[in-house]
C-alpha atoms as a PDB file:
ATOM      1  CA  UNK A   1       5.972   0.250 -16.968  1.00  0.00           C
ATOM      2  CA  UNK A   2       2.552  -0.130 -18.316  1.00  0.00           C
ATOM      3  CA  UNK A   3       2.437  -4.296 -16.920  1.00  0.00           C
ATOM      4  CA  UNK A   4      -1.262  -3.981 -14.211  1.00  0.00           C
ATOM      5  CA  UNK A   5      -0.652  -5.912 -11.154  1.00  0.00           C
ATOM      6  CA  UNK A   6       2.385  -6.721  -9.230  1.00  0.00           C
ATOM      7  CA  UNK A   7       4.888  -9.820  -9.622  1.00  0.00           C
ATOM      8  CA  UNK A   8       3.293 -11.908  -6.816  1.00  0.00           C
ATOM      9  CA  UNK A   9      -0.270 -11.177  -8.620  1.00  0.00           C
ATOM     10  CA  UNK A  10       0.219 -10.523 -12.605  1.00  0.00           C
ATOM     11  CA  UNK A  11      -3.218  -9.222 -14.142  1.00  0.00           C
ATOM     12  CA  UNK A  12      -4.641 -11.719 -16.760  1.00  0.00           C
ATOM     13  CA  UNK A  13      -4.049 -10.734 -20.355  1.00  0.00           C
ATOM     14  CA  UNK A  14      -6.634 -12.885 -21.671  1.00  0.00           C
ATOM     15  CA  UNK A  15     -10.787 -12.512 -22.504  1.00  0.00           C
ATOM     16  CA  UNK A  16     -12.795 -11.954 -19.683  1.00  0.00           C
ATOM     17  CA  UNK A  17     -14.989 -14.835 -18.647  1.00  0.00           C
ATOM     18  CA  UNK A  18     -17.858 -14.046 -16.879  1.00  0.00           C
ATOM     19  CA  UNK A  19     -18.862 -17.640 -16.647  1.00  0.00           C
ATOM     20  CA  UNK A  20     -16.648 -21.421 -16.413  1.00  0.00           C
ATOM     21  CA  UNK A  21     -19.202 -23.454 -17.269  1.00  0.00           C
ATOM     22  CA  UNK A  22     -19.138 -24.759 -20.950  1.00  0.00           C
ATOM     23  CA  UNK A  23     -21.822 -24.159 -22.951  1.00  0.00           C
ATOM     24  CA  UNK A  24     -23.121 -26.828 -25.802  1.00  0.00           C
ATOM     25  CA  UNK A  25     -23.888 -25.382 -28.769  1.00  0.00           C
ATOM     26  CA  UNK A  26     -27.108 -24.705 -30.190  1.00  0.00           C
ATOM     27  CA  UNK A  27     -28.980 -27.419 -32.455  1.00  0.00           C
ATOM     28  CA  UNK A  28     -31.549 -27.270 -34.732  1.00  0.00           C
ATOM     29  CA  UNK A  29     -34.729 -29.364 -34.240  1.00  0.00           C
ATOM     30  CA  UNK A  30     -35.371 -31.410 -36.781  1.00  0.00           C
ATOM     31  CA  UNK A  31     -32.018 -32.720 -37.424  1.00  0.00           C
ATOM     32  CA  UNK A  32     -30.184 -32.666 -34.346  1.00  0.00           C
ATOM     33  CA  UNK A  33     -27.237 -30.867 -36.445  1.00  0.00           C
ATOM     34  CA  UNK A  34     -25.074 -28.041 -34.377  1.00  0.00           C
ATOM     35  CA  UNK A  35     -26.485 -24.381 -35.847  1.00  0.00           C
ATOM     36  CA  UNK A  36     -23.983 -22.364 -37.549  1.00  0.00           C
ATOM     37  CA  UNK A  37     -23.292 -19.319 -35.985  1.00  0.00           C
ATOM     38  CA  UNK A  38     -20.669 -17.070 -35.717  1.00  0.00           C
ATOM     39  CA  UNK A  39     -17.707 -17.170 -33.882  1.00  0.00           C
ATOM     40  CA  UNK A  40     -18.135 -13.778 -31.785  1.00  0.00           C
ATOM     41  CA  UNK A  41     -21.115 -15.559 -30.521  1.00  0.00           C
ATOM     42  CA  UNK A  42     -19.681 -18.647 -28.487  1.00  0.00           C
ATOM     43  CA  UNK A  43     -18.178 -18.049 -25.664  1.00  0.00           C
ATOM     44  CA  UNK A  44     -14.199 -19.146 -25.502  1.00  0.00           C
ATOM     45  CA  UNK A  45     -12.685 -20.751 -22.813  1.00  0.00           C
ATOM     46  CA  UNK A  46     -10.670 -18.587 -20.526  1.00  0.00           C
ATOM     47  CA  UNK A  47      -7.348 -19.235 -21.422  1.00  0.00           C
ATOM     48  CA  UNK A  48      -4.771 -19.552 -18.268  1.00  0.00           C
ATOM     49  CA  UNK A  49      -2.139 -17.052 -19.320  1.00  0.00           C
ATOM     50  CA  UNK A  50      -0.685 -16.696 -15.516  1.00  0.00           C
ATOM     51  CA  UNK A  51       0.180 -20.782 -15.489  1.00  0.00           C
ATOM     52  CA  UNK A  52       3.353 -22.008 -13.912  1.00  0.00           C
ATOM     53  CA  UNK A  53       5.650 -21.627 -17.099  1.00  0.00           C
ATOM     54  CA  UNK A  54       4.548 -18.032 -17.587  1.00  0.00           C
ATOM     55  CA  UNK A  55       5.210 -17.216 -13.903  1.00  0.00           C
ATOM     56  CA  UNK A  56       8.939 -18.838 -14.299  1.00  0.00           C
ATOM     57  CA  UNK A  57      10.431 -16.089 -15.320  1.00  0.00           C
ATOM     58  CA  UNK A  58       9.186 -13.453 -12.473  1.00  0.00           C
ATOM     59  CA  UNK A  59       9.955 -15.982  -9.828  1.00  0.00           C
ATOM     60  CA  UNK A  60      13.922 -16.187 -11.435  1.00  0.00           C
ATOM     61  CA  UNK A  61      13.980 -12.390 -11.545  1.00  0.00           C
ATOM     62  CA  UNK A  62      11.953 -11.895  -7.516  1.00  0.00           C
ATOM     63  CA  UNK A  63      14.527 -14.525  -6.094  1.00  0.00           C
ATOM     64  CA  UNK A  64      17.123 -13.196  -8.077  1.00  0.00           C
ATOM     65  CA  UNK A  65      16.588  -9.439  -6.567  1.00  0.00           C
ATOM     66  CA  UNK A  66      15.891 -11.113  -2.999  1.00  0.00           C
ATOM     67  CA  UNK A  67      19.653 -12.956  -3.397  1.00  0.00           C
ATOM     68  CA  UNK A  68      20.768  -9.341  -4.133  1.00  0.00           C
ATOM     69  CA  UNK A  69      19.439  -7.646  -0.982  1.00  0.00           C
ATOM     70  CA  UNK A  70      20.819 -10.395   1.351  1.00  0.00           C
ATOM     71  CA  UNK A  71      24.001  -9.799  -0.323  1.00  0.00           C
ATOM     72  CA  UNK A  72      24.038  -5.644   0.068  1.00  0.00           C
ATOM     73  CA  UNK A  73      22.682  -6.229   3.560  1.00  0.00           C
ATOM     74  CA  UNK A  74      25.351  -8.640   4.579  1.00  0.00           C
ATOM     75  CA  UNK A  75      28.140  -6.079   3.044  1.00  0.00           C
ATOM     76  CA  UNK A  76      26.768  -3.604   4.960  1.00  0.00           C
ATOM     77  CA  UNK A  77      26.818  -5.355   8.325  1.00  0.00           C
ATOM     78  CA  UNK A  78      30.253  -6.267   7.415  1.00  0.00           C
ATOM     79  CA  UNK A  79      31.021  -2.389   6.352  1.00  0.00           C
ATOM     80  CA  UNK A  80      29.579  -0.675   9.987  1.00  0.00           C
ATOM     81  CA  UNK A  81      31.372  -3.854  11.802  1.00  0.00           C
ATOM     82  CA  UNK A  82      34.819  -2.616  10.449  1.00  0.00           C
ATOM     83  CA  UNK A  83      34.294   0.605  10.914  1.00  0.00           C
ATOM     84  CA  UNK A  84      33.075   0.143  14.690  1.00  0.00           C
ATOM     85  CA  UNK A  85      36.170  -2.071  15.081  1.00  0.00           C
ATOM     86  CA  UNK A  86      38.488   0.551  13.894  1.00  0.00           C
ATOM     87  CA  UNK A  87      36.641   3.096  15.537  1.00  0.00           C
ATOM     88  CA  UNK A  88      36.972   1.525  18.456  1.00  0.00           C
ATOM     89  CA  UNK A  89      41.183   0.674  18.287  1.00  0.00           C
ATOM     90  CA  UNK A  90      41.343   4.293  17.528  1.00  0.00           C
ATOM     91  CA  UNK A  91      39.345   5.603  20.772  1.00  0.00           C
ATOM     92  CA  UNK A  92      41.321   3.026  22.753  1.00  0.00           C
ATOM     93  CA  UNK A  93      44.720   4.407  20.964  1.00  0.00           C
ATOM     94  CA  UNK A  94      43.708   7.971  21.817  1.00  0.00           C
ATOM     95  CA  UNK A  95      42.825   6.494  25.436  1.00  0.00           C
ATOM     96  CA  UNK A  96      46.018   5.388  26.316  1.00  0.00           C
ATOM     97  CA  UNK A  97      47.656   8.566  24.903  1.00  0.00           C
ATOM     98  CA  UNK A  98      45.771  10.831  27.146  1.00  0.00           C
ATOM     99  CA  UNK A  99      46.642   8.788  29.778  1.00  0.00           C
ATOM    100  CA  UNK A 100      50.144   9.017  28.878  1.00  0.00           C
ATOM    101  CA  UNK A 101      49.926  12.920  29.173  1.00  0.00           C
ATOM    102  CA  UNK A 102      48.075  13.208  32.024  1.00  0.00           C
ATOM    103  CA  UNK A 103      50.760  10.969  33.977  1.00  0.00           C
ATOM    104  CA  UNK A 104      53.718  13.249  32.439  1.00  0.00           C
ATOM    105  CA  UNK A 105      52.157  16.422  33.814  1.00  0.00           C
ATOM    106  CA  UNK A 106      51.815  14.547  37.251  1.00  0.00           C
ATOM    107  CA  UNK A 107      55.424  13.940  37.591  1.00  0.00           C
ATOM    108  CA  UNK A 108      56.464  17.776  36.336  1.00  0.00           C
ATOM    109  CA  UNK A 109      54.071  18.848  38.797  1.00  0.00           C
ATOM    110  CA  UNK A 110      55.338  16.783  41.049  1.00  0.00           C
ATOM    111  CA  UNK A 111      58.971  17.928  40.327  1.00  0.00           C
ATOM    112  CA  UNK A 112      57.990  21.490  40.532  1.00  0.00           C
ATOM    113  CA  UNK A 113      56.869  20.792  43.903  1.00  0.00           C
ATOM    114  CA  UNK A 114      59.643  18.998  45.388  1.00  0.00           C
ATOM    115  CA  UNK A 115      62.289  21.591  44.263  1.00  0.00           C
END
């Protein structure tokens, strides 16, 4: 993108205004009459291109992509908490299973023994 600055702080588009003061044109001396000079010559008002309306639609699109990154965030929470549950049903599965084994080879050693 060719846009200079950043959404938070757009660059200004418009002249560059070394000075805000106004300045009152030139008149001629014996009539009191504004001179006529060109319009390159008098200094225009900086105009405020980065105003509240302009700004509108970068504020829509930054909350907009904020909204979006709560959202992914929360659906990954959500994602590594499911997994971490069934993770953890599976451990206790495979827990219980062992235990199962280990208490079967107890009794045929057990058996083994007595006979």
């Amino acid at each position: 993108m060719n846009a200079h600055g950043t959404i938070g702080r757009p660059a200004a588009h418009g002249p560059d205004d070394t000075g805000t003061t106004l300045v009152h044109p030139p008149t001629t001396e014996h009539t009191g009459a504004p001179r006529a000079e060109p319009a390159a010559a008098t200094p225009r008002r900086k105009q405020n291109r980065n105003s509240t309306l302009h700004l509108i639609q970068e504020a829509l699109a930054r909350s907009h992509m904020e909204e979006r990154v709560r959202t992914a965030e929360a659906e990954r929470r959500a994602h590594r908490l499911a997994i971490a549950d069934r993770l953890e049903r599976r451990s206790r599965r495979l827990q219980s299973r062992a235990e199962r084994a280990s208490l079967r080879a107890r009794r045929a050693l057990a058996r083994a023994i007595t006979l």
